[in-house]
PDB file of N, CA and C in Angstrom:
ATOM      1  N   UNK A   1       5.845  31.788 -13.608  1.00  0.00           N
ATOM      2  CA  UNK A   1       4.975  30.864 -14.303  1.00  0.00           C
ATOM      3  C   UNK A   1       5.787  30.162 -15.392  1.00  0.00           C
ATOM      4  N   UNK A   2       5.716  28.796 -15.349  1.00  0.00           N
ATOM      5  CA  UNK A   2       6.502  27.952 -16.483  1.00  0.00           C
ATOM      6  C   UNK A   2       5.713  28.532 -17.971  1.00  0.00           C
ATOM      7  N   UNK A   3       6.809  28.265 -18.862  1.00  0.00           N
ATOM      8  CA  UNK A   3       6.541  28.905 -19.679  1.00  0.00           C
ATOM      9  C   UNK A   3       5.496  27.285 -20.778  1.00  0.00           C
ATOM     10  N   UNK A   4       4.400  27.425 -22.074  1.00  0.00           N
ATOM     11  CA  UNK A   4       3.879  26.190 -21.936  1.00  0.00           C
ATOM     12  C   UNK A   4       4.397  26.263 -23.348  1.00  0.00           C
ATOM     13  N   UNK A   5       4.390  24.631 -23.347  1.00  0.00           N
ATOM     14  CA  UNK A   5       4.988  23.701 -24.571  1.00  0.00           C
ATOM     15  C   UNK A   5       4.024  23.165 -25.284  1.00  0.00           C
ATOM     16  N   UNK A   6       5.142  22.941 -26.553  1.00  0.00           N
ATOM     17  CA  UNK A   6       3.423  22.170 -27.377  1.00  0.00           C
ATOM     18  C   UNK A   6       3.405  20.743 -26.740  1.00  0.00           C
ATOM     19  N   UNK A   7       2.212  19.998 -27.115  1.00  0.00           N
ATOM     20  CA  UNK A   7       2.075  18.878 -26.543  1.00  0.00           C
ATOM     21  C   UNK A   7       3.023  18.035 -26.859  1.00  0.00           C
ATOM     22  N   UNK A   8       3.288  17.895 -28.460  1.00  0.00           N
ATOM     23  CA  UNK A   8       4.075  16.783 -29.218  1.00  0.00           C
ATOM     24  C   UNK A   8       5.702  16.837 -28.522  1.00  0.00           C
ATOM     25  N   UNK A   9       5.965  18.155 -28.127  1.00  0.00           N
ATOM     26  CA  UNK A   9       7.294  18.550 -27.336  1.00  0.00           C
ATOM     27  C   UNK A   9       7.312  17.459 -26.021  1.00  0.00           C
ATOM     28  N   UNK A  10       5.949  17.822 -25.197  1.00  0.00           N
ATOM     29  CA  UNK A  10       6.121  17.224 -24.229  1.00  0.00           C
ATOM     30  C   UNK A  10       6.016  15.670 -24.421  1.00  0.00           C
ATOM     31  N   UNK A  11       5.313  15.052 -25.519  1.00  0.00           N
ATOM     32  CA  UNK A  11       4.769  13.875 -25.357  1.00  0.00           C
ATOM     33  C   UNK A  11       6.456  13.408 -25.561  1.00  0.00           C
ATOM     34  N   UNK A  12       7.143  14.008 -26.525  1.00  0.00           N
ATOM     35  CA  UNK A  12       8.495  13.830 -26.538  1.00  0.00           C
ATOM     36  C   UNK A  12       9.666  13.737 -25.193  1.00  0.00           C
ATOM     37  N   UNK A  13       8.994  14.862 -24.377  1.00  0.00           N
ATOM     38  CA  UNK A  13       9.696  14.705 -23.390  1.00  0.00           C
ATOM     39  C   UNK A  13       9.554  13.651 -22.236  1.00  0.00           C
ATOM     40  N   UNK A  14       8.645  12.809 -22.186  1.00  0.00           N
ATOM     41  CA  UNK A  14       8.365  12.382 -21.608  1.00  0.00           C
ATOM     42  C   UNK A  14       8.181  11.157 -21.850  1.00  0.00           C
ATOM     43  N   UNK A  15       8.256  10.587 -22.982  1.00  0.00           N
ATOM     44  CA  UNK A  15       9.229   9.235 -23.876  1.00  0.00           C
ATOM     45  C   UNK A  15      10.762   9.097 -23.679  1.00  0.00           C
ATOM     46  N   UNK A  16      11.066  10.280 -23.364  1.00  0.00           N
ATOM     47  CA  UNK A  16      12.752  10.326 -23.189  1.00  0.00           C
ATOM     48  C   UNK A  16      13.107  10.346 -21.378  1.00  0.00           C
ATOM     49  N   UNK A  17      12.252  10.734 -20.572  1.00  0.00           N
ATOM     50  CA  UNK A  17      12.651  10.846 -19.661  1.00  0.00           C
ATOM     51  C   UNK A  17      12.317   9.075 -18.654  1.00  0.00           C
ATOM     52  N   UNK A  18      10.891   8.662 -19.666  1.00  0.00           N
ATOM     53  CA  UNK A  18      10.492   7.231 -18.924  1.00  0.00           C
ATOM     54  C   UNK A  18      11.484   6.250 -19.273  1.00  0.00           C
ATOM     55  N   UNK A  19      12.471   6.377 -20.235  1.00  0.00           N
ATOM     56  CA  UNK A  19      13.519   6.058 -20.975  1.00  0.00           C
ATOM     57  C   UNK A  19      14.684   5.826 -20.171  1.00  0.00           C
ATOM     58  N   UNK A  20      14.703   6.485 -19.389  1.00  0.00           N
ATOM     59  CA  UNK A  20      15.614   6.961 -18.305  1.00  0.00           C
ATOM     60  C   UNK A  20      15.766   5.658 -17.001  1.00  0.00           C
ATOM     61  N   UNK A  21      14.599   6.016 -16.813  1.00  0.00           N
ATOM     62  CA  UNK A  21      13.692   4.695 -15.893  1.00  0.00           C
ATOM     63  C   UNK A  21      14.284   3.453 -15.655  1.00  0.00           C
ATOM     64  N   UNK A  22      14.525   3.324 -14.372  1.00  0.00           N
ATOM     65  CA  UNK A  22      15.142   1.698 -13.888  1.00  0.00           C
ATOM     66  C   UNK A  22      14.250   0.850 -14.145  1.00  0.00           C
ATOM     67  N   UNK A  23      13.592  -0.064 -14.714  1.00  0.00           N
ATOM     68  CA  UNK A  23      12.397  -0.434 -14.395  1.00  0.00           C
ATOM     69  C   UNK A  23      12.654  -1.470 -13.576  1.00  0.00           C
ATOM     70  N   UNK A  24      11.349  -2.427 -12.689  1.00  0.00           N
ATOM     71  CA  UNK A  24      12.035  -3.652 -11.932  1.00  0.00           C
ATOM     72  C   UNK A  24      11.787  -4.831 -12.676  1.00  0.00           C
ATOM     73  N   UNK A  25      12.559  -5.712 -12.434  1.00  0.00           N
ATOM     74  CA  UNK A  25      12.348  -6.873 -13.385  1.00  0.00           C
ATOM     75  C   UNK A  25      11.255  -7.612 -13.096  1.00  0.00           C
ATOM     76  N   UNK A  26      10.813  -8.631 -13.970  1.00  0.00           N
ATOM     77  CA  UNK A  26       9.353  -9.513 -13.173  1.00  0.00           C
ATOM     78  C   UNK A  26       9.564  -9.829 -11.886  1.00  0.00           C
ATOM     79  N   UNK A  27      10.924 -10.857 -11.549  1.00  0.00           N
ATOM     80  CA  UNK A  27      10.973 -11.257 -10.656  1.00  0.00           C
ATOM     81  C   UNK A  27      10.489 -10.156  -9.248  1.00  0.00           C
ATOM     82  N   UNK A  28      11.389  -9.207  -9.721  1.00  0.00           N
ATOM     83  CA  UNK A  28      11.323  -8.124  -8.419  1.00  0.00           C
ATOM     84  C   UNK A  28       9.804  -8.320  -8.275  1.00  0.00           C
ATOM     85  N   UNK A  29       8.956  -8.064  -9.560  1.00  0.00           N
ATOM     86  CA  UNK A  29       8.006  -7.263  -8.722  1.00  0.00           C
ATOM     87  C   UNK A  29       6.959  -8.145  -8.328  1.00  0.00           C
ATOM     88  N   UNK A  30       7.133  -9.447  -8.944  1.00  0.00           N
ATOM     89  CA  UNK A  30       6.543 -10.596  -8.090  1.00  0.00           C
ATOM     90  C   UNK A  30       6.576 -11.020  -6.699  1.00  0.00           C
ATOM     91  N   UNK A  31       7.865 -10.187  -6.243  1.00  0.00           N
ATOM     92  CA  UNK A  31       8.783 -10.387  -5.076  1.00  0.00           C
ATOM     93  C   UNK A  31       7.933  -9.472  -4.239  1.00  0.00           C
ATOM     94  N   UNK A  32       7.923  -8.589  -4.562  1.00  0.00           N
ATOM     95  CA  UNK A  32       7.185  -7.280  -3.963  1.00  0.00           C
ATOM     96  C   UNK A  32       5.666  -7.501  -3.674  1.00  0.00           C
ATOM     97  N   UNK A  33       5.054  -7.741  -4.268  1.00  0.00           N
ATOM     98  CA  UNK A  33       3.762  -8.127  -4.560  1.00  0.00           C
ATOM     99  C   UNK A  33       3.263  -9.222  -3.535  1.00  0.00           C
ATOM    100  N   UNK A  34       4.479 -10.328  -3.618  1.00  0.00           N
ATOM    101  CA  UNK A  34       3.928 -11.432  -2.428  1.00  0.00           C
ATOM    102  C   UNK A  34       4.611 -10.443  -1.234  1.00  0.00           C
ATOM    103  N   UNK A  35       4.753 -10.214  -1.323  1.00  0.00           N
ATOM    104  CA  UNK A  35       5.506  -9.733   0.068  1.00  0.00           C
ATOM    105  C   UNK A  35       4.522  -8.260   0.963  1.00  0.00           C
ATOM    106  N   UNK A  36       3.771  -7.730   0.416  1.00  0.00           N
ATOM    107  CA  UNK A  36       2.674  -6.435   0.719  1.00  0.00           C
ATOM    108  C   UNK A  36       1.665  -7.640   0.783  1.00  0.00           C
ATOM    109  N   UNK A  37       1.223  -8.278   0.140  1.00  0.00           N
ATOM    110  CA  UNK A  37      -0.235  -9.319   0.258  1.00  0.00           C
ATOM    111  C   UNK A  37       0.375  -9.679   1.780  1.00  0.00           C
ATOM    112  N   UNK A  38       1.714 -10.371   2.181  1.00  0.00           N
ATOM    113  CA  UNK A  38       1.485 -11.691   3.108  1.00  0.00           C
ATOM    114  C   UNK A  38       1.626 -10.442   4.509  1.00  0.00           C
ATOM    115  N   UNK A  39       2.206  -9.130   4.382  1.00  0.00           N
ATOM    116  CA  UNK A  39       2.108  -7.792   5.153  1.00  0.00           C
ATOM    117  C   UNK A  39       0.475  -7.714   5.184  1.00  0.00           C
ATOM    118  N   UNK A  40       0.266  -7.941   4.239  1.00  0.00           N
ATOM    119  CA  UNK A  40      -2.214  -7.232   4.614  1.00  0.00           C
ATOM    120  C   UNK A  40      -2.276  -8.305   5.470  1.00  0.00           C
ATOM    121  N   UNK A  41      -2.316  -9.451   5.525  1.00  0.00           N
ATOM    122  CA  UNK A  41      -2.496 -10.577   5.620  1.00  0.00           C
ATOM    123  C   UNK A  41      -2.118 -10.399   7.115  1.00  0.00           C
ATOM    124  N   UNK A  42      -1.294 -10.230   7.622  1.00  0.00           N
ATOM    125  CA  UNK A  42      -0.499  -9.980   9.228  1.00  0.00           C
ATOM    126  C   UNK A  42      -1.191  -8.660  10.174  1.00  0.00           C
ATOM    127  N   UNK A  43      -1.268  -7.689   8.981  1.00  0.00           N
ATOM    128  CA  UNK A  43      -1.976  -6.629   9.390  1.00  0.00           C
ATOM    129  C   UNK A  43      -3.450  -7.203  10.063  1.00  0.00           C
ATOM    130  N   UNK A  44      -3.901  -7.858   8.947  1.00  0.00           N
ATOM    131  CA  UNK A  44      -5.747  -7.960   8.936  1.00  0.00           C
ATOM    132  C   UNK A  44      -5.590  -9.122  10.614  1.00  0.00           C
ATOM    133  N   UNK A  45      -4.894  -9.690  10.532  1.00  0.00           N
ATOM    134  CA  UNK A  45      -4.588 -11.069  11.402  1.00  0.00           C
ATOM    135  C   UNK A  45      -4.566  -9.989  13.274  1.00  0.00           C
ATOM    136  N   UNK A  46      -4.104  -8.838  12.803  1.00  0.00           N
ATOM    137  CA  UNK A  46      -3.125  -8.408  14.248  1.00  0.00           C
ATOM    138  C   UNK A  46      -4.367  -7.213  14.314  1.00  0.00           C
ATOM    139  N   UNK A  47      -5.029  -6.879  14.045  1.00  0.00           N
ATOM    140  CA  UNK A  47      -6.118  -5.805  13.829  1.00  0.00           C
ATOM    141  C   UNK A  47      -7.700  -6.834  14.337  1.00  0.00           C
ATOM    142  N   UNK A  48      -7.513  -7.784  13.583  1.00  0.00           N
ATOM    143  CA  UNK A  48      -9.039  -8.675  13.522  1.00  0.00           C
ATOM    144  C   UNK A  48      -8.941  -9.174  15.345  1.00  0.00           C
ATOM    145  N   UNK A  49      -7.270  -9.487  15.758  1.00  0.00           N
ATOM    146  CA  UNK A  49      -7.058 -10.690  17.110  1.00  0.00           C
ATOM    147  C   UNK A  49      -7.101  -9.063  18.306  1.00  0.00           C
ATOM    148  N   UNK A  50      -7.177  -7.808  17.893  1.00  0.00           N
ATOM    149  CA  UNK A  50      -6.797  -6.667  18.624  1.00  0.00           C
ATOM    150  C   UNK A  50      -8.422  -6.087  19.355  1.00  0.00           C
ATOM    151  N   UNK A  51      -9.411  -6.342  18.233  1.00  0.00           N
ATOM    152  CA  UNK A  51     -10.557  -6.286  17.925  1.00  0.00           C
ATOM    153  C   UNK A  51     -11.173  -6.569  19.732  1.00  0.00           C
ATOM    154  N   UNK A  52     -11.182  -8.301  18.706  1.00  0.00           N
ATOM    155  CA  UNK A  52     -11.566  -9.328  19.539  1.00  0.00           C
ATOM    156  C   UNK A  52     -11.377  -9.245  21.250  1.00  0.00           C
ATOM    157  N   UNK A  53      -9.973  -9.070  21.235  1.00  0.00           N
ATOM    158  CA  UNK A  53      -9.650  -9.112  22.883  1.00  0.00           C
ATOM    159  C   UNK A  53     -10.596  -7.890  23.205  1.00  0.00           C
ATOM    160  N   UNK A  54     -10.217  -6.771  22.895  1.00  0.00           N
ATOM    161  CA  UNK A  54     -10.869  -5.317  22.798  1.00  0.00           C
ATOM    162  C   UNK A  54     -12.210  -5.097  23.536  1.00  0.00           C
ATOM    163  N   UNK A  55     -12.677  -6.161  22.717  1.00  0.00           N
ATOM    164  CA  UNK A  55     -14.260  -6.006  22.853  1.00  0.00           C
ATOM    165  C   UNK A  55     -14.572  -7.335  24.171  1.00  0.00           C
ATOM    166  N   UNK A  56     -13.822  -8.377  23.463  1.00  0.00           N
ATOM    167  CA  UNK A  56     -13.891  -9.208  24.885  1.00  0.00           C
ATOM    168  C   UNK A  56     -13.763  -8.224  26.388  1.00  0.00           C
ATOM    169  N   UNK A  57     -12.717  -7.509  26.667  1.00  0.00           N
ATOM    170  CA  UNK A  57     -12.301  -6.924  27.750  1.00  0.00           C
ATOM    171  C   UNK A  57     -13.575  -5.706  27.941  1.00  0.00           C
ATOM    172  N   UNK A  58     -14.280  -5.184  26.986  1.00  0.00           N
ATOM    173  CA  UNK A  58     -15.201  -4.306  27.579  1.00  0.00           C
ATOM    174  C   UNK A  58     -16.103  -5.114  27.865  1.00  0.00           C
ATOM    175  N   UNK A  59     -16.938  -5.782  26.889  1.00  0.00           N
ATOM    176  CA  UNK A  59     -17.491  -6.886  27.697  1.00  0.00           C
ATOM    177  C   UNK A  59     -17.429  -7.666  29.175  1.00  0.00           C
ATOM    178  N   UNK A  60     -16.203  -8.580  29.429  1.00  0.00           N
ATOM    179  CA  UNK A  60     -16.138  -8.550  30.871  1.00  0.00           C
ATOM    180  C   UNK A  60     -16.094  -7.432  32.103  1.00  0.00           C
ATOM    181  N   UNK A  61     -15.472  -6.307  31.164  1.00  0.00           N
ATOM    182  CA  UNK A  61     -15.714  -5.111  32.702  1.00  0.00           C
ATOM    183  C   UNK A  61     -17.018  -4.618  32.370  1.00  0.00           C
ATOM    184  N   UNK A  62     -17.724  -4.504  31.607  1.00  0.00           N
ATOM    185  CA  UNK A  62     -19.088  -3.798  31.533  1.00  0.00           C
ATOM    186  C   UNK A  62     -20.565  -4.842  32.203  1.00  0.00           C
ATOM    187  N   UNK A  63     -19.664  -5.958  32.185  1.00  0.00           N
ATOM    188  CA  UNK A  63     -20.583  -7.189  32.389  1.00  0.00           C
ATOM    189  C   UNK A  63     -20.611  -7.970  34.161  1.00  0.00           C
ATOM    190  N   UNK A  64     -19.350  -7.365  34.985  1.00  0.00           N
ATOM    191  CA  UNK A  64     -19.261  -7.375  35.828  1.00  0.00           C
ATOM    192  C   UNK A  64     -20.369  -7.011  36.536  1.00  0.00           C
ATOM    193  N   UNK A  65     -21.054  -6.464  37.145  1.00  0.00           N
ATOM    194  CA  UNK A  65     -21.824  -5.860  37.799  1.00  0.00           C
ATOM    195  C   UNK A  65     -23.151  -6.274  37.840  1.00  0.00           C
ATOM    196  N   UNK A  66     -23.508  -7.676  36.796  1.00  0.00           N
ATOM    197  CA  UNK A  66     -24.412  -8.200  37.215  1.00  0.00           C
ATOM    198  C   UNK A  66     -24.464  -9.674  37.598  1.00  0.00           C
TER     199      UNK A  66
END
């Protein structure tokens, strides 16, 4: 069992360790950001057109027969 610290220790430790931290610059994370949106965006596109056929195709074989 870890042994426990006072808080002010940790709040300390943990000012020093975020310290540490690469952070990303704006640009990056603007970069990042458009780039997961225009990924949902492809996703929702390839999921919504997967759907469609999907249901089209049970439709025509379920619909056959009359």
């Amino acid at each position: 069992m870890a042994s426990k610290t006072n808080p002010l220790t940790f709040l300390r430790q943990v000012r020093s360790e975020t310290a540490k931290v690469t952070w990303p610059s704006r640009r990056e994370t603007m970069i990042s950001t458009v780039m997961v949106l225009v990924m949902v965006i492809f996703a929702a596109l390839f999921f919504f057109a997967a759907d469609q056929l999907i249901g089209w195709l049970l439709s025509f074989v379920l619909n056959v027969g009359n």
